[in-house]
N, C-alpha and C. Protein backbone atom coordinates (compact mmCIF):
# COMPACT_ATOMS: atom_id res chain seq x y z
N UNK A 1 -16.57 49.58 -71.45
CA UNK A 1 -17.56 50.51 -70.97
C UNK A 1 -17.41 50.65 -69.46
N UNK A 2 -17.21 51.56 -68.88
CA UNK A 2 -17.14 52.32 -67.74
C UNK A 2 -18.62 52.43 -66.76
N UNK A 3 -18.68 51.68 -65.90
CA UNK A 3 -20.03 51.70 -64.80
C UNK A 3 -19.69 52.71 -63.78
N UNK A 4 -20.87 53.41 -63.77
CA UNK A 4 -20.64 54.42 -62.60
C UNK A 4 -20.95 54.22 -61.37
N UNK A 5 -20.27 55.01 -60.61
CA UNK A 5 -20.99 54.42 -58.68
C UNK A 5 -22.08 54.81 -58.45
N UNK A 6 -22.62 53.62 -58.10
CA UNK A 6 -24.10 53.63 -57.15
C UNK A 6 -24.00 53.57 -55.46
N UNK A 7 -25.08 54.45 -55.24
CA UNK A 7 -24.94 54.18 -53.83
C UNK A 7 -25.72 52.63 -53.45
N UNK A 8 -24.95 53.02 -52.06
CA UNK A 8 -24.86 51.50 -51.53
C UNK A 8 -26.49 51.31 -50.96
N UNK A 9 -26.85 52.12 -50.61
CA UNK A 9 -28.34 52.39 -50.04
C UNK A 9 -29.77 52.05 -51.11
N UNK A 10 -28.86 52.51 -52.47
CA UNK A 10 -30.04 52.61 -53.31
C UNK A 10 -30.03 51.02 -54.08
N UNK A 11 -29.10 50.40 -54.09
CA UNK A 11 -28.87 48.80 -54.43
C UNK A 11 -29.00 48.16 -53.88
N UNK A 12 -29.29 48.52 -52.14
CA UNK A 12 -29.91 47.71 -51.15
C UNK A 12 -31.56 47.49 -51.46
N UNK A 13 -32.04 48.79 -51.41
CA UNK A 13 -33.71 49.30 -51.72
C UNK A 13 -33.78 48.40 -52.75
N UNK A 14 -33.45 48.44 -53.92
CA UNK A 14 -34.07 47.94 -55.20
C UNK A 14 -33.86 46.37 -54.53
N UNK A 15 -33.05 45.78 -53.86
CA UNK A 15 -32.91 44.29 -53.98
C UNK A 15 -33.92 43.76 -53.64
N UNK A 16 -34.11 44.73 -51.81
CA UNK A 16 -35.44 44.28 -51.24
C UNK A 16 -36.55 44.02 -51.60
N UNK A 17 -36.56 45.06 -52.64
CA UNK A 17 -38.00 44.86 -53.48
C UNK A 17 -38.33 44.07 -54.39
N UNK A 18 -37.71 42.59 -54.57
CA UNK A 18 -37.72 41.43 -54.99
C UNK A 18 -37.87 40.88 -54.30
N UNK A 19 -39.16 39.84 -54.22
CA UNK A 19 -39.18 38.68 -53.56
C UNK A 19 -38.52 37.86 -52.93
N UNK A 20 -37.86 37.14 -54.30
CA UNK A 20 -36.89 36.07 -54.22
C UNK A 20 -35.64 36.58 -55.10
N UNK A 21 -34.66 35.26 -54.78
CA UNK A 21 -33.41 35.52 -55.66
C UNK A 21 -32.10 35.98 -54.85
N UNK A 22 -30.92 36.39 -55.23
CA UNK A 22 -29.78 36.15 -54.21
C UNK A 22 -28.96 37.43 -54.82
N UNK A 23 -28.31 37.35 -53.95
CA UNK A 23 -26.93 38.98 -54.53
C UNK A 23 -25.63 38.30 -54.11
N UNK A 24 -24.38 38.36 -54.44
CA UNK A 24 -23.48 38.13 -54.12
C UNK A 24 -22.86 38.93 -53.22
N UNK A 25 -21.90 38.96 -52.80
CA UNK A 25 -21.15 39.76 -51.63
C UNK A 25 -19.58 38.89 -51.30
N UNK A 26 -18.77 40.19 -51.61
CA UNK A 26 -17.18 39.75 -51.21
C UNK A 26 -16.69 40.15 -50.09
N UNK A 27 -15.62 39.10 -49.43
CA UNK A 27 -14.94 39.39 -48.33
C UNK A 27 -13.61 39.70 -48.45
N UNK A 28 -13.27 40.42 -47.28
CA UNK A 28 -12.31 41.05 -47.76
C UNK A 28 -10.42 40.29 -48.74
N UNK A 29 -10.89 38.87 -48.41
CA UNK A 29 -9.89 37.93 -49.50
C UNK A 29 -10.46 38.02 -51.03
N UNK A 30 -11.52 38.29 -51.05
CA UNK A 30 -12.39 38.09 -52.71
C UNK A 30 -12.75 37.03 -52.73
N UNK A 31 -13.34 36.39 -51.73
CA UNK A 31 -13.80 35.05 -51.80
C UNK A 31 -15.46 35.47 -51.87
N UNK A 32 -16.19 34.95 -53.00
CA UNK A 32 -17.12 35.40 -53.40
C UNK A 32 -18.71 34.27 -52.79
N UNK A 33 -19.35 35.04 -51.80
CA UNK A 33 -20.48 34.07 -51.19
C UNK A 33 -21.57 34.76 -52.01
N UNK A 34 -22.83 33.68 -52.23
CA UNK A 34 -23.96 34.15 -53.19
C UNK A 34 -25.00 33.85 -51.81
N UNK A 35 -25.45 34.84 -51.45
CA UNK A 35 -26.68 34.56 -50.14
C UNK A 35 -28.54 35.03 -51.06
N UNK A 36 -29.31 35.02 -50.13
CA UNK A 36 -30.80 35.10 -50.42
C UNK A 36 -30.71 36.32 -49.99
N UNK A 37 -31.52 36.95 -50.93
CA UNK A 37 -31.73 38.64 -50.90
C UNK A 37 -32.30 38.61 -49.49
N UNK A 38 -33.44 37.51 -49.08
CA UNK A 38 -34.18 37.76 -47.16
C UNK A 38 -33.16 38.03 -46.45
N UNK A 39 -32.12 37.82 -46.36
CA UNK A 39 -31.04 38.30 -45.16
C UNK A 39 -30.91 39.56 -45.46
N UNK A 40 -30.85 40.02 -46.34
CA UNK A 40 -30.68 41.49 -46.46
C UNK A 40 -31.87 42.36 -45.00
N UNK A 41 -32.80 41.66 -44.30
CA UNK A 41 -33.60 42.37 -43.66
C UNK A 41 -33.25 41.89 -42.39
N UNK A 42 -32.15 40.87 -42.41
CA UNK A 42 -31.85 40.57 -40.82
C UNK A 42 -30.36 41.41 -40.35
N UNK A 43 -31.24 41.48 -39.33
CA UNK A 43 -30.19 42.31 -38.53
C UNK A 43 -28.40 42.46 -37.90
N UNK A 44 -27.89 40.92 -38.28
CA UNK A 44 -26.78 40.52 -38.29
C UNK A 44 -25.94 41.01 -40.03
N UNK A 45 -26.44 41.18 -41.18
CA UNK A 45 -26.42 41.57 -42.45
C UNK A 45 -26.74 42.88 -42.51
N UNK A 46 -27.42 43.87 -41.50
CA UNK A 46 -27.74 45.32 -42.10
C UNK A 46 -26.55 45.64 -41.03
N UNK A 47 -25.79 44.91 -40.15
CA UNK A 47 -24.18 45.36 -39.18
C UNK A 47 -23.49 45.17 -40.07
N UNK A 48 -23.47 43.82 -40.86
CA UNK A 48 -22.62 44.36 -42.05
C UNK A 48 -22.29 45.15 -43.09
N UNK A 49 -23.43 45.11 -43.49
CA UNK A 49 -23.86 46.49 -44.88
C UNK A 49 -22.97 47.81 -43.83
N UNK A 50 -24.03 48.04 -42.60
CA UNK A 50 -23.22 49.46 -42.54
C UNK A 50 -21.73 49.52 -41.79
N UNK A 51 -21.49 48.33 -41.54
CA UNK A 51 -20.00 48.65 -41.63
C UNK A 51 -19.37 48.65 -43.03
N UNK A 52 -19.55 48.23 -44.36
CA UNK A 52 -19.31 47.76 -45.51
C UNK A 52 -19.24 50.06 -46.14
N UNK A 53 -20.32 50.26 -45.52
CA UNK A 53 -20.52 51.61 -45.93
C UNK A 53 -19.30 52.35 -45.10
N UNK A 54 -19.14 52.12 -44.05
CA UNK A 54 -18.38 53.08 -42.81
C UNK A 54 -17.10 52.83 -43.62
N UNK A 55 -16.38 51.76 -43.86
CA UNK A 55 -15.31 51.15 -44.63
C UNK A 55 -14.71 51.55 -46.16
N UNK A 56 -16.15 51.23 -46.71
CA UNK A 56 -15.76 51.75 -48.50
C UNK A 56 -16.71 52.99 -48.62
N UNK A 57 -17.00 53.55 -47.89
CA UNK A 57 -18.36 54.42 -48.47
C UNK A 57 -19.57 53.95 -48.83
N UNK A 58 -20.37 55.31 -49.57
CA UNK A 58 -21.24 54.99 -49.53
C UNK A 58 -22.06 54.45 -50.88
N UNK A 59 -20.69 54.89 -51.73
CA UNK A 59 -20.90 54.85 -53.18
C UNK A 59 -20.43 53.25 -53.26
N UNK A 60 -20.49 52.70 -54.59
CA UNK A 60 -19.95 51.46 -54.61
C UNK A 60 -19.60 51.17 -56.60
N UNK A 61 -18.44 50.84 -56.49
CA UNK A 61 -18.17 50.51 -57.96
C UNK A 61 -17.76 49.38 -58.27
N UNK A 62 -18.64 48.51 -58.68
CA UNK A 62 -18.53 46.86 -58.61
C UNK A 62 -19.15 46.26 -57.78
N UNK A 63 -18.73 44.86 -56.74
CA UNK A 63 -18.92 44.29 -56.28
C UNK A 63 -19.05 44.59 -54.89
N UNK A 64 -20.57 44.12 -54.60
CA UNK A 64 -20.51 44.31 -53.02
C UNK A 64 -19.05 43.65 -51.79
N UNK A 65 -18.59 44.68 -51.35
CA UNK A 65 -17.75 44.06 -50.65
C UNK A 65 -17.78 44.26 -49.07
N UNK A 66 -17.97 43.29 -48.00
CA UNK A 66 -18.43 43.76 -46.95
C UNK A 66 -16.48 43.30 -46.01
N UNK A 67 -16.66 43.89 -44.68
CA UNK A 67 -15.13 44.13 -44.36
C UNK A 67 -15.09 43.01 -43.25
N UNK A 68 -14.90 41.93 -44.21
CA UNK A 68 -15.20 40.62 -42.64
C UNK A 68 -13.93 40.07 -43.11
N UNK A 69 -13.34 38.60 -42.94
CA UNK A 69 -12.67 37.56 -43.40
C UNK A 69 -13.87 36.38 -43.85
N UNK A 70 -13.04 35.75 -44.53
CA UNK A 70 -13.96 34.22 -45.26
C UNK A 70 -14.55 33.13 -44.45
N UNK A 71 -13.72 33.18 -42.92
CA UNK A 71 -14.59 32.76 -42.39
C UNK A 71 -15.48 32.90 -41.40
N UNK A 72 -15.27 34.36 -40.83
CA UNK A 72 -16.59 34.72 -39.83
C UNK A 72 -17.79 34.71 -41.10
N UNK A 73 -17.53 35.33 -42.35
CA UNK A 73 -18.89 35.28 -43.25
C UNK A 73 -19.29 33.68 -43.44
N UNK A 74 -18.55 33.05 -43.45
CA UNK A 74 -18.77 31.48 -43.36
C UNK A 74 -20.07 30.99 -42.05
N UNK A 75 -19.49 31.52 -40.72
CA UNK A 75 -19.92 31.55 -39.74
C UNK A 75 -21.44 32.32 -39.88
N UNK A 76 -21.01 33.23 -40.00
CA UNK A 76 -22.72 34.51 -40.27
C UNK A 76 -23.61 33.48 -40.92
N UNK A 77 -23.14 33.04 -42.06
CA UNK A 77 -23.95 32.52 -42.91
C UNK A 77 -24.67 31.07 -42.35
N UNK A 78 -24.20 30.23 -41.83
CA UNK A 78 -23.97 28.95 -41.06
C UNK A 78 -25.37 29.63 -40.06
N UNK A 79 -25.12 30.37 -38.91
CA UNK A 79 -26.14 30.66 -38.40
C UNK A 79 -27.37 31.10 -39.36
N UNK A 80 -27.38 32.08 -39.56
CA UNK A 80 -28.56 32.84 -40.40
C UNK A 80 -29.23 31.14 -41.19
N UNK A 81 -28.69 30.24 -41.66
CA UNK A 81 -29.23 28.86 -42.26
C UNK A 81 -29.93 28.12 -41.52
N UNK A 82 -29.48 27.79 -39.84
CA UNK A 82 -30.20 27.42 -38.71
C UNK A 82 -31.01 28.27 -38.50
N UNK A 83 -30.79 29.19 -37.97
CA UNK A 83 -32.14 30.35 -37.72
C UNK A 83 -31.86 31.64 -38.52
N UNK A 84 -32.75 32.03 -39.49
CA UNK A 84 -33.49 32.72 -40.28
C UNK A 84 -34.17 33.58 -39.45
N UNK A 85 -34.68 33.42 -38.57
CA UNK A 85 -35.54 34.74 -37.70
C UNK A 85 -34.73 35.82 -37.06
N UNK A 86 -35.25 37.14 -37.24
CA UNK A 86 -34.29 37.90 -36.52
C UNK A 86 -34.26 37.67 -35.08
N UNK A 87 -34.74 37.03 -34.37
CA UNK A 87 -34.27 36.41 -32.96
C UNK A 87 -32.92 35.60 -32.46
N UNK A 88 -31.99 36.04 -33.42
CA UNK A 88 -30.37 35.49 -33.40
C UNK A 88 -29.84 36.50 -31.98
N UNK A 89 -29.09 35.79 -31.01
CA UNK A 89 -28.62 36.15 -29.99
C UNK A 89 -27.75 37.63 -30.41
N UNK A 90 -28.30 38.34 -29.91
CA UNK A 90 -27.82 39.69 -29.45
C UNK A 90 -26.05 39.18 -29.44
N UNK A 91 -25.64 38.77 -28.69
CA UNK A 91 -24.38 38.40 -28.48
C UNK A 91 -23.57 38.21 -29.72
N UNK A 92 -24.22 37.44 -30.77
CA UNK A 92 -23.16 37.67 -32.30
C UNK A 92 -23.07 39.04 -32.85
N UNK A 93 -24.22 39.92 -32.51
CA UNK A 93 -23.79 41.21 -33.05
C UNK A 93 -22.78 41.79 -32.45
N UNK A 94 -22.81 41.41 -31.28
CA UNK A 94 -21.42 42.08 -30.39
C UNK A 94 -20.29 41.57 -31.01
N UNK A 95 -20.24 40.38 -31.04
CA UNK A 95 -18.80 39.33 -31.64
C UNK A 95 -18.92 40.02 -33.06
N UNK A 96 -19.32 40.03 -33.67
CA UNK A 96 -19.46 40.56 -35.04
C UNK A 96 -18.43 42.18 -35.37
N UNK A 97 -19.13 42.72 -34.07
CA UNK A 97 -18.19 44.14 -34.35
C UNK A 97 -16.50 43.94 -33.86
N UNK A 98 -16.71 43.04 -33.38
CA UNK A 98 -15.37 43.13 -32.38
C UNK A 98 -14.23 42.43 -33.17
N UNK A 99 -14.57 41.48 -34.51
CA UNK A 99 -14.23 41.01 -35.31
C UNK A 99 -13.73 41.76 -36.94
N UNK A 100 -14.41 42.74 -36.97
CA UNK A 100 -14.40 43.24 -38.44
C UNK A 100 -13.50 44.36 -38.21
């Protein structure tokens, strides 16, 4: 059976609107990280999403795939675990673009 593309926007919306619970997301090796849907609202994760969009579009068929390596998402993730608040230094979003 054949799944059709969803946009990337509208699988974001529905996630948010769950409490709790996690989404997966691939890098660009296929190394597969399972994070908490709450990052989806921090601001180091919506640089990724829309680079993920700028990259593959906007549609998506399968697996979220965002355009990093295994281990800056290693890194992203590592922070976002220490601090959770969107008060993460301005400065990784910079490193962030300059990386992907």
């Amino acid at each position: 059976m054949k799944r059709s593309p969803k946009k990337l926007s509208e699988i974001i919306e529905k996630w948010k609107k769950r409490k709790k619970g996690y989404f997966a997301v691939y890098t660009k090796e296929g190394r597969r990280f399972v994070v908490p849907l709450y990052y989806l609202n921090h601001p180091i994760f919506r640089v990724l999403l829309e680079m993920a969009q700028e990259e593959f579009g906007s549609t998506i068929l399968g697996p979220l795939q965002v355009p990093c390596e295994e281990e800056l998402m290693e890194y992203i993730l590592s922070l976002l675990r220490k601090n959770p608040s969107e008060k993460l230094d301005i400065g990784v979003l910079s490193t962030l673009h300059g990386h992907l």
